[in-house]
C-alpha atoms as a PDB file:
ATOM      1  CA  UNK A   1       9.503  -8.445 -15.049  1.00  0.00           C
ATOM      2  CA  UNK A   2       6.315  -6.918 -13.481  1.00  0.00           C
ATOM      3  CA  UNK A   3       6.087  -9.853 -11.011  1.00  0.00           C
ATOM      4  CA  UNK A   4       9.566  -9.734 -10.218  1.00  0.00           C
ATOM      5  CA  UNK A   5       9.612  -6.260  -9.652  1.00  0.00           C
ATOM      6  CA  UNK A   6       6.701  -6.510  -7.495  1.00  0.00           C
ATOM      7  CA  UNK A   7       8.199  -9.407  -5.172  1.00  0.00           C
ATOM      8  CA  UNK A   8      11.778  -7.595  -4.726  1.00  0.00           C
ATOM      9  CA  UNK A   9      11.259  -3.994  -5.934  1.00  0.00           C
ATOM     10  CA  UNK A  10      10.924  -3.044  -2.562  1.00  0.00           C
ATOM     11  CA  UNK A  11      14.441  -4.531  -1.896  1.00  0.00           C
ATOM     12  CA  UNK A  12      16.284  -3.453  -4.792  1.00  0.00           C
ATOM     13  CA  UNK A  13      14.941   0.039  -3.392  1.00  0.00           C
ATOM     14  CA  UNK A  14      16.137  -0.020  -0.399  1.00  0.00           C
ATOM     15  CA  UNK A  15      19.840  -1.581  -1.429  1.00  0.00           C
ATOM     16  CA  UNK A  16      19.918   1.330  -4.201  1.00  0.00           C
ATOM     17  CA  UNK A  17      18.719   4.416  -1.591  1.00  0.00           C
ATOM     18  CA  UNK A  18      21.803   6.952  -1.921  1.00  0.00           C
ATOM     19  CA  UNK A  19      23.745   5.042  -4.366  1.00  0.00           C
ATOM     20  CA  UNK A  20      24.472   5.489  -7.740  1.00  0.00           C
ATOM     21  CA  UNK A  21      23.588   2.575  -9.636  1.00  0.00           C
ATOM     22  CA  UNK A  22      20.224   3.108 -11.498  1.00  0.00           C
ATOM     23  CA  UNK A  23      17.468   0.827 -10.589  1.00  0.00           C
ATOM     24  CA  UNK A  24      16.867  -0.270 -14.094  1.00  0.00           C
ATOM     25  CA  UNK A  25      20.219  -1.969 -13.913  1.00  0.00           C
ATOM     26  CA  UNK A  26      19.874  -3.633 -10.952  1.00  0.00           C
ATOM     27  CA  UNK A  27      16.231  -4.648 -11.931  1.00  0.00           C
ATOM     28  CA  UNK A  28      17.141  -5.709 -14.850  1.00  0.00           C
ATOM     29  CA  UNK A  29      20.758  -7.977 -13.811  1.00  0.00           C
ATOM     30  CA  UNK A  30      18.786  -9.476 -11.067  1.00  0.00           C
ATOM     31  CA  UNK A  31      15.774 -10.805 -13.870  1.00  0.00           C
ATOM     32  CA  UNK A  32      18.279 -11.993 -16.427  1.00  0.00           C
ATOM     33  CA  UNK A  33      21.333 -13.410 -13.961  1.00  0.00           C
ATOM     34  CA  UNK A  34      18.345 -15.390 -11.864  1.00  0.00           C
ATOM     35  CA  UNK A  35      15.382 -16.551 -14.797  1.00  0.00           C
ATOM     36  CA  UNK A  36      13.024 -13.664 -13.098  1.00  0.00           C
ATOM     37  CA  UNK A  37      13.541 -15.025  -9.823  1.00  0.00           C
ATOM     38  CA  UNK A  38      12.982 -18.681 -11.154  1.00  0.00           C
ATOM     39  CA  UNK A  39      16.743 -19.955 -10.382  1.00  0.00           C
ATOM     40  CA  UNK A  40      17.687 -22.780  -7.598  1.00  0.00           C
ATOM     41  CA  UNK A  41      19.824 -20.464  -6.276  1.00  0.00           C
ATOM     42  CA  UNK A  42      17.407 -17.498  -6.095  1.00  0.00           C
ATOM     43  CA  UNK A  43      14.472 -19.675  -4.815  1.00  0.00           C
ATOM     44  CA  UNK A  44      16.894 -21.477  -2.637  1.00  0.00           C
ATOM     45  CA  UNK A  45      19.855 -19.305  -1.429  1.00  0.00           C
ATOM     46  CA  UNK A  46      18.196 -15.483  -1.872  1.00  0.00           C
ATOM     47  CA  UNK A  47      21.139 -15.344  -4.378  1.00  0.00           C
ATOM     48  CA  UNK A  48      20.019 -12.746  -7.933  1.00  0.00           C
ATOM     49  CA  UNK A  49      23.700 -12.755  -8.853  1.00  0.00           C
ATOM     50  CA  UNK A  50      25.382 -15.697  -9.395  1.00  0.00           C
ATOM     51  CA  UNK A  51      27.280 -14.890  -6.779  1.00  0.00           C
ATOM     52  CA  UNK A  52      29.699 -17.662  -5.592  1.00  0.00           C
ATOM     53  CA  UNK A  53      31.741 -18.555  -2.292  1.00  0.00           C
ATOM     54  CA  UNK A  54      34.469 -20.941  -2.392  1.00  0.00           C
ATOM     55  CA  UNK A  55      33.644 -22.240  -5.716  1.00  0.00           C
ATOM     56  CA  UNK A  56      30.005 -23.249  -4.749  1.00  0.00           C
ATOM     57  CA  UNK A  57      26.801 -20.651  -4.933  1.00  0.00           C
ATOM     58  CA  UNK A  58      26.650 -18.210  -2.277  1.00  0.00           C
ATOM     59  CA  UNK A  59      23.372 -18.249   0.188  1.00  0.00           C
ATOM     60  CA  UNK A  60      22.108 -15.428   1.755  1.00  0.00           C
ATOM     61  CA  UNK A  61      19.835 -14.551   4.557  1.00  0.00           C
ATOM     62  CA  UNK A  62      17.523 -12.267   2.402  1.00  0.00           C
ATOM     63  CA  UNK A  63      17.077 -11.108  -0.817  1.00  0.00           C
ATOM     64  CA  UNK A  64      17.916  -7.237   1.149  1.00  0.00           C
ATOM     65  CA  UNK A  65      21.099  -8.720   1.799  1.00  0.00           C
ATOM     66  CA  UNK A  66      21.425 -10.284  -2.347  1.00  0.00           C
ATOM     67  CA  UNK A  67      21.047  -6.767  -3.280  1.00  0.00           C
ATOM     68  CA  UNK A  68      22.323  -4.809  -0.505  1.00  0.00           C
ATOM     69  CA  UNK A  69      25.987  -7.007  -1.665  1.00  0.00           C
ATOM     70  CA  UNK A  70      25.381  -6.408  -5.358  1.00  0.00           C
ATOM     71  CA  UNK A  71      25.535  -2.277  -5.089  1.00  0.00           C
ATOM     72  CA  UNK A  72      28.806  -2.523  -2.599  1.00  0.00           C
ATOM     73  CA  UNK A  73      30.252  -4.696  -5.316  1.00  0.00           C
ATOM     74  CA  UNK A  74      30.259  -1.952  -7.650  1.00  0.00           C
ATOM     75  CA  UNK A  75      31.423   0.391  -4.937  1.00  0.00           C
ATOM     76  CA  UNK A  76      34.193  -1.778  -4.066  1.00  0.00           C
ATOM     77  CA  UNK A  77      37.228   0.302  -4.301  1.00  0.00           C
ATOM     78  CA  UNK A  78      39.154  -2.692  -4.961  1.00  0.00           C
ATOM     79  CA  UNK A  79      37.164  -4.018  -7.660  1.00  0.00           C
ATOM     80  CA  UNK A  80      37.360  -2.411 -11.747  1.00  0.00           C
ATOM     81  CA  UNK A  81      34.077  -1.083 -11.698  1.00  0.00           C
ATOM     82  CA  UNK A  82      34.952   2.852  -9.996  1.00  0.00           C
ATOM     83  CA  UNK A  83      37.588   2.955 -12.368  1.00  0.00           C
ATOM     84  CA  UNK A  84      35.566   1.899 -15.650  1.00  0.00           C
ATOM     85  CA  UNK A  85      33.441   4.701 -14.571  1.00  0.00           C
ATOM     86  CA  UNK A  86      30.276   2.600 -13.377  1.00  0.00           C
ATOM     87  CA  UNK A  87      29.352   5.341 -10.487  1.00  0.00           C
ATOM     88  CA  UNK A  88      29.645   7.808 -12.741  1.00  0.00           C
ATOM     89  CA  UNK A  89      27.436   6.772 -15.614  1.00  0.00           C
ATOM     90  CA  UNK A  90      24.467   9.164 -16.396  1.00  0.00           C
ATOM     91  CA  UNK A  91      22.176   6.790 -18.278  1.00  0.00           C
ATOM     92  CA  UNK A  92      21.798   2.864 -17.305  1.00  0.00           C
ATOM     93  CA  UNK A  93      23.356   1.609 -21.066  1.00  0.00           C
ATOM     94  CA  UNK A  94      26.493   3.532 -20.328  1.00  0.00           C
ATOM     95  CA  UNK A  95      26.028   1.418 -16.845  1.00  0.00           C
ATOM     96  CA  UNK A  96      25.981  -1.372 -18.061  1.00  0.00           C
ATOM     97  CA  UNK A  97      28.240  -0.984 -20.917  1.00  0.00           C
ATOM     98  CA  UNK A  98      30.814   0.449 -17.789  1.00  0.00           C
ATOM     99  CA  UNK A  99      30.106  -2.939 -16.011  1.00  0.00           C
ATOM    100  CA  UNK A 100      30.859  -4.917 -19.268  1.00  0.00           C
ATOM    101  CA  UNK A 101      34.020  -3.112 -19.351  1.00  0.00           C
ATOM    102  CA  UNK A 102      34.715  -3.911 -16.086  1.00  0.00           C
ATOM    103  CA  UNK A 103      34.979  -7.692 -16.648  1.00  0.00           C
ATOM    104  CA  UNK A 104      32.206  -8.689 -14.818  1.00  0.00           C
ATOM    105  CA  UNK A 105      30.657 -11.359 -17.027  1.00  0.00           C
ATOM    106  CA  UNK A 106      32.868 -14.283 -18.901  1.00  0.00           C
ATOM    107  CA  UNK A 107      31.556 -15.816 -22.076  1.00  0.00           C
ATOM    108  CA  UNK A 108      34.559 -19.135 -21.111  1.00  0.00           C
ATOM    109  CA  UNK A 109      32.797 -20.029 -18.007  1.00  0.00           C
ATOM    110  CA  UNK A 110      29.280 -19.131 -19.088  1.00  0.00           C
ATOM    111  CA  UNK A 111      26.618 -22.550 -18.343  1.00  0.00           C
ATOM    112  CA  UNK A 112      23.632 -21.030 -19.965  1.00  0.00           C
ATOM    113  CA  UNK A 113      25.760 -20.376 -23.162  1.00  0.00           C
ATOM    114  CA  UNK A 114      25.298 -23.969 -24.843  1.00  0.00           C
ATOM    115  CA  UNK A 115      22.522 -25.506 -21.680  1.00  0.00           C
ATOM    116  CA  UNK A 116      19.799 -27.654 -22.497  1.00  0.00           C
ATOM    117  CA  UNK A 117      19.365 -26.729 -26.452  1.00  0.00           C
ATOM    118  CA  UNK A 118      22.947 -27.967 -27.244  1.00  0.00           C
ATOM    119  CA  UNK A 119      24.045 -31.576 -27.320  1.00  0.00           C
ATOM    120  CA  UNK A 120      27.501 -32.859 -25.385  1.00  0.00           C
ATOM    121  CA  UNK A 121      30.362 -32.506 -28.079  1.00  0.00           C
ATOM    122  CA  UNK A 122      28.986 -29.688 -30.676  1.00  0.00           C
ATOM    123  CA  UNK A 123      31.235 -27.222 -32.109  1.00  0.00           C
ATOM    124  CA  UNK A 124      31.310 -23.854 -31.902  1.00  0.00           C
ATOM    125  CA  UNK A 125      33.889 -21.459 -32.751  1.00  0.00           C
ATOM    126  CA  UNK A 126      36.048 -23.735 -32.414  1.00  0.00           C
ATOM    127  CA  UNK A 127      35.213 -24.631 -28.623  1.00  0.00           C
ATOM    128  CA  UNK A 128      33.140 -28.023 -27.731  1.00  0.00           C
ATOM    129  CA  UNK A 129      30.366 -28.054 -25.630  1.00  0.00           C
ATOM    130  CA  UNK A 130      31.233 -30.866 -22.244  1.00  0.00           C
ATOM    131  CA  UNK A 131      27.928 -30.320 -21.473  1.00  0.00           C
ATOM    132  CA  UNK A 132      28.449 -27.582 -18.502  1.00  0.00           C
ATOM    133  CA  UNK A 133      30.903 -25.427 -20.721  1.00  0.00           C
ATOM    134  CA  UNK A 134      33.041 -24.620 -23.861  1.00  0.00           C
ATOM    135  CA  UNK A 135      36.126 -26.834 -23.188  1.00  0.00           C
ATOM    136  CA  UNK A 136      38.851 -24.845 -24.515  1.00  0.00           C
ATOM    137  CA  UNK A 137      37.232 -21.657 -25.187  1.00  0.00           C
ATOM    138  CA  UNK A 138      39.028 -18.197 -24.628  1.00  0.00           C
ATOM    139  CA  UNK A 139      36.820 -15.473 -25.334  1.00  0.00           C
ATOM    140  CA  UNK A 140      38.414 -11.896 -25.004  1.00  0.00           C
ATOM    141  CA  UNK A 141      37.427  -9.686 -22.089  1.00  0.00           C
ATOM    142  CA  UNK A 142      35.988  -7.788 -25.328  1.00  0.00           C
ATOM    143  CA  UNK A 143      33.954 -10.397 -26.653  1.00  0.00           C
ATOM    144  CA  UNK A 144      32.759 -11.171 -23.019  1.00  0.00           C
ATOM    145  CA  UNK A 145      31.836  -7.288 -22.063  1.00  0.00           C
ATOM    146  CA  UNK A 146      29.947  -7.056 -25.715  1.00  0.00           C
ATOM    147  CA  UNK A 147      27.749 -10.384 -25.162  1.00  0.00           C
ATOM    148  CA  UNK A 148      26.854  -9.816 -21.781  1.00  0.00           C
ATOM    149  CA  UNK A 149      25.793  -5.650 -22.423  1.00  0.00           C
ATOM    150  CA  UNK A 150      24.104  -7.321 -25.878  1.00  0.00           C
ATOM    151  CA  UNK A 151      21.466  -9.163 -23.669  1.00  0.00           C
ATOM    152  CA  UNK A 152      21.051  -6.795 -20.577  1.00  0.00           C
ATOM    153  CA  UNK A 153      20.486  -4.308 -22.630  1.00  0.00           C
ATOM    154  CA  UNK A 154      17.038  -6.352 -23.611  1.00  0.00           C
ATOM    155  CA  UNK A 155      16.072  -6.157 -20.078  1.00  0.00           C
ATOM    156  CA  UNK A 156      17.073  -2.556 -19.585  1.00  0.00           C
ATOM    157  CA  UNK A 157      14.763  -1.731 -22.145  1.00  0.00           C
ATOM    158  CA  UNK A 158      12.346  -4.108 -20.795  1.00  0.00           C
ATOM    159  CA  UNK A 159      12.835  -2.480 -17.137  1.00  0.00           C
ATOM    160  CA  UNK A 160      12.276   1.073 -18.156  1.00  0.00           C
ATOM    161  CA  UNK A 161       9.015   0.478 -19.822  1.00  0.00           C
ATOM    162  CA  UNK A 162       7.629  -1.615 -16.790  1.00  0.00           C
ATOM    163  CA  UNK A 163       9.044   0.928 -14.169  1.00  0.00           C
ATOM    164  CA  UNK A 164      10.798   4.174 -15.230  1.00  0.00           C
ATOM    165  CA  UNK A 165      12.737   5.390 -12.465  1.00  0.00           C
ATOM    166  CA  UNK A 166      16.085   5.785 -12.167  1.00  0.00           C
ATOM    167  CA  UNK A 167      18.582   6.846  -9.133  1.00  0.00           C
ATOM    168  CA  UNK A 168      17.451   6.290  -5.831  1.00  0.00           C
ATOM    169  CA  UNK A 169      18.310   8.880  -2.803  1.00  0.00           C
ATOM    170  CA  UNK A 170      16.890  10.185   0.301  1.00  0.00           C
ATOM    171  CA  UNK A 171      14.374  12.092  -2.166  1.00  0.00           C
ATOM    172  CA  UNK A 172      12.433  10.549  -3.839  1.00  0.00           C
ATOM    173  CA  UNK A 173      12.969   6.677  -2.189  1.00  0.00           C
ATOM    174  CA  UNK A 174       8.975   7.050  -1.345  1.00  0.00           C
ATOM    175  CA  UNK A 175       8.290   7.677  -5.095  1.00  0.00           C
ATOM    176  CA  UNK A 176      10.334   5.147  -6.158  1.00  0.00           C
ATOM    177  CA  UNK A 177       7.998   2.380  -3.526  1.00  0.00           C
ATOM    178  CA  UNK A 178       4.777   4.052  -4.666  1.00  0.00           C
ATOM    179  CA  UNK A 179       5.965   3.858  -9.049  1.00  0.00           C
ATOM    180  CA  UNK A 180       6.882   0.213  -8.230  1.00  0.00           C
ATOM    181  CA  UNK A 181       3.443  -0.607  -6.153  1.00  0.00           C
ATOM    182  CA  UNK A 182       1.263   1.687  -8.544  1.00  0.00           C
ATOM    183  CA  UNK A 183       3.141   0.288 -11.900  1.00  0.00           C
ATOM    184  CA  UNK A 184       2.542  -3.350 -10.980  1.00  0.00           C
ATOM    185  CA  UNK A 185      -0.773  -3.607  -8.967  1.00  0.00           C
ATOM    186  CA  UNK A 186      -2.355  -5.468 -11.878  1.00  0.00           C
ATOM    187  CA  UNK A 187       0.031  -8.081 -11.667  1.00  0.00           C
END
C-alpha cells in the first residue's frame, strides 16, 4: 500500500482537495478494486475503479482524471450515494459501509469471486462457477453491501496505519503531500 500510495498519493490528493470523501477510502478502493495498481486496466487504461463504458473497461488519460471521476461519482446527485449518507459520514467505516449501502459493489457479477483458485462448474451456494461468474447467482443488495465493506474494511485499516490522514481541503492539502512523501520515503 506504501508503494501505491507513493505512485498516486499525490493524485488521490488532489481529486479529494475540498471534498468529503476521506482519503483512506479512496486509498484504500483504489488498492483493492486495481491489485495495488497491478491490474491491466490500471497499468493499461489509468482505470483504479473498475470503471466501465459501454460494457468494456473505461480508459482514461491519467490516473488525476481515474480519481478526479471516482469523488464526482459519489457526488453525483443522481447516483444513491448523497442519499445513503456517503458525504456525510464522519469516520471512513461509516464511508464505506454508506457506499455498501449504496449498491455500489455486486457479489452476481463479481470475476474475482471464484478466479483462478476455482475450477469451471463448482458449486457454491447453489450458483456454478462458468469460469468468469456465478451462473445463476442472485445475491441480495444486502449480501453484496456486507461482502464488499467485509474486505475494504481490511484495507481501510491497512490505509490508516500506512498514512493517517483523513479529509482533504484547502487547509491542510500541503500536509496531506508532505504525510504521504514523509510516510513512504523508505519505500
Amino acid at each position: 500500500m506504501k508503494v501505491f500510495a507513493k505512485k498516486y498519493g499525490s493524485y488521490i490528493v488532489s481529486a479529494l482537495n475540498n471534498s468529503p470523501i476521506f482519503f483512506s477510502v479512496m486509498l484504500a478502493q483504489a488498492c483493492l478494486e486495481s491489485g495495488y495498481g497491478k491490474s491491466n486496466a490500471a497499468k493499461e487504461k489509468n482505470n483504479f475503479f473498475g470503471v466501465l463504458s459501454d460494457s468494456t473497461t473505461a480508459t482514461f488519460n491519467s490516473p488525476a482524471d481515474a480519481f478526479t471521476r471516482q469523488v464526482q461519482m459519489f457526488q453525483n446527485a443522481n447516483l444513491p450515494y448523497i442519499s445513503n449518507g456517503v458525504l456525510t459520514a464522519t469516520t471512513p467505516y461509516a464511508q464505506i459501509r454508506a457506499i455498501a449501502n449504496s449498491g455500489y459493489y455486486s457479489m452476481t457479477n463479481d470475476e474475482t469471486l471464484g478466479g483462478d483458485n476455482v475450477n469451471k462448474g463448482t458449486v457454491w451456494n447453489g450458483y456454478t462457477w462458468n469460469g468468469r461468474i456465478w451462473v445463476g447467482s442472485n445475491f441480495t443488495l444486502q449480501q453484496s453491501a456486507d461482502h464488499y465493506y467485509s474486505n475494504l474494511k481490511g484495507f481501510i485499516d491497512d490505509a490508516l496505519l500506512v498514512i493517517a490522514l483523513g479529509k482533504i481541503n484547502s487547509s491542510n492539502v500541503a500536509q496531506a503531500s508532505a504525510t504521504i512523501t514523509t510516510n513512504t520515503s523508505n519505500v
